[in-house]
Protein backbone atom coordinates (compact mmCIF):
# COMPACT_ATOMS: atom_id res chain seq x y z
CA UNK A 1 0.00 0.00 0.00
CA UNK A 2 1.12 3.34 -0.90
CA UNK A 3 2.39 6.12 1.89
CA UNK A 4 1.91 9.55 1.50
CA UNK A 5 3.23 12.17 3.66
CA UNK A 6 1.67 14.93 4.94
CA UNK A 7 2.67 18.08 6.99
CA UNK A 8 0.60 19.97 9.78
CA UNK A 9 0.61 23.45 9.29
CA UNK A 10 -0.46 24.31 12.63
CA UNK A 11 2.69 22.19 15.10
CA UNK A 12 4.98 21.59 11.40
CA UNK A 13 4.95 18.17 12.07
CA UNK A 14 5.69 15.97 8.93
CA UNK A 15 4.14 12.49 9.17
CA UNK A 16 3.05 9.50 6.62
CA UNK A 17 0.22 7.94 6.02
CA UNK A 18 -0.37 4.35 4.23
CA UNK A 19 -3.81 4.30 1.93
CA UNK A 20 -4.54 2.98 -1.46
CA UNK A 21 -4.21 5.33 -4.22
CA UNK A 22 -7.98 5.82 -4.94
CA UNK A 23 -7.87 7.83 -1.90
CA UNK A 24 -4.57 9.73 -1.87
CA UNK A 25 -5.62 12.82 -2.21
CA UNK A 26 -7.94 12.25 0.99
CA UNK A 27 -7.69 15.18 3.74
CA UNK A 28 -5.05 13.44 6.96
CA UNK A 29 -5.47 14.74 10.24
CA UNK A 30 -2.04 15.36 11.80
CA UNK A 31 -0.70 12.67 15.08
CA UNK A 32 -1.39 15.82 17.22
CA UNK A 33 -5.16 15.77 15.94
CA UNK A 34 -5.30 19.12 13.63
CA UNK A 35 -6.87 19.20 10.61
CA UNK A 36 -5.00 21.68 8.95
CA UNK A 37 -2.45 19.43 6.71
CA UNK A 38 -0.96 19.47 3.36
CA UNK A 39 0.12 16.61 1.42
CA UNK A 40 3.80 16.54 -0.07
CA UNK A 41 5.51 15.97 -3.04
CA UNK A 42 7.80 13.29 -2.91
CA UNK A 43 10.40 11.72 -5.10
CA UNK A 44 10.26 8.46 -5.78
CA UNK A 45 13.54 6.51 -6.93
CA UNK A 46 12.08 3.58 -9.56
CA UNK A 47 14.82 0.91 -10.69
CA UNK A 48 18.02 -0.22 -8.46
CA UNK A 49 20.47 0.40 -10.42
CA UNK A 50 22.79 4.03 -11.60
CA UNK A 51 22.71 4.87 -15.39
CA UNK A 52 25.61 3.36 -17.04
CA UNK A 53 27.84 6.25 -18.34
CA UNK A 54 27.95 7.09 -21.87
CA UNK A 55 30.37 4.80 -24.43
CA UNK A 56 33.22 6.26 -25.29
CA UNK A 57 33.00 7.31 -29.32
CA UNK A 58 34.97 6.34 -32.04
CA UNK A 59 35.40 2.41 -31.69
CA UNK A 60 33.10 0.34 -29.34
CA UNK A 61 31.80 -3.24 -29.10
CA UNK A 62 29.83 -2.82 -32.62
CA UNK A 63 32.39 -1.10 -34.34
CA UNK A 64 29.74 2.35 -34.31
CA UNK A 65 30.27 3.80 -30.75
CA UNK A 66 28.20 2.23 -28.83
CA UNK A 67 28.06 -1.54 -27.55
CA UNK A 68 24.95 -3.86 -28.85
């Protein structure tokens, strides 16, 4: 299940919240119990790996640059 995080902008506490994505853009009421909140933007990293850096040009696996 997705979490979202929210921050209270009444204490500035920043806390998550797990729901399913049908209701993610749901109001959250802060730990503290105020209602004033606002949901954040995260970033989300997708893949476990780095890019591979560029192949070096003029030669290569292929003959063209680049490796097949």
């Amino acid at each position: 299940m997705p979490r979202y995080e929210f921050r209270c902008r009444t204490c500035d506490d920043t806390f998550e919240v797990s729901r399913p994505m049908a209701e993610s853009g749901a109001p959250a009421a802060c730990p503290a119990g105020h209602a004033d909140t606002v949901k954040l933007l995260s970033a989300v990293a997708v893949g476990g790996t780095a890019a591979a850096p560029a192949a070096p040009s003029g030669g290569g696996c292929c003959g063209g640059g680049g490796c097949c």
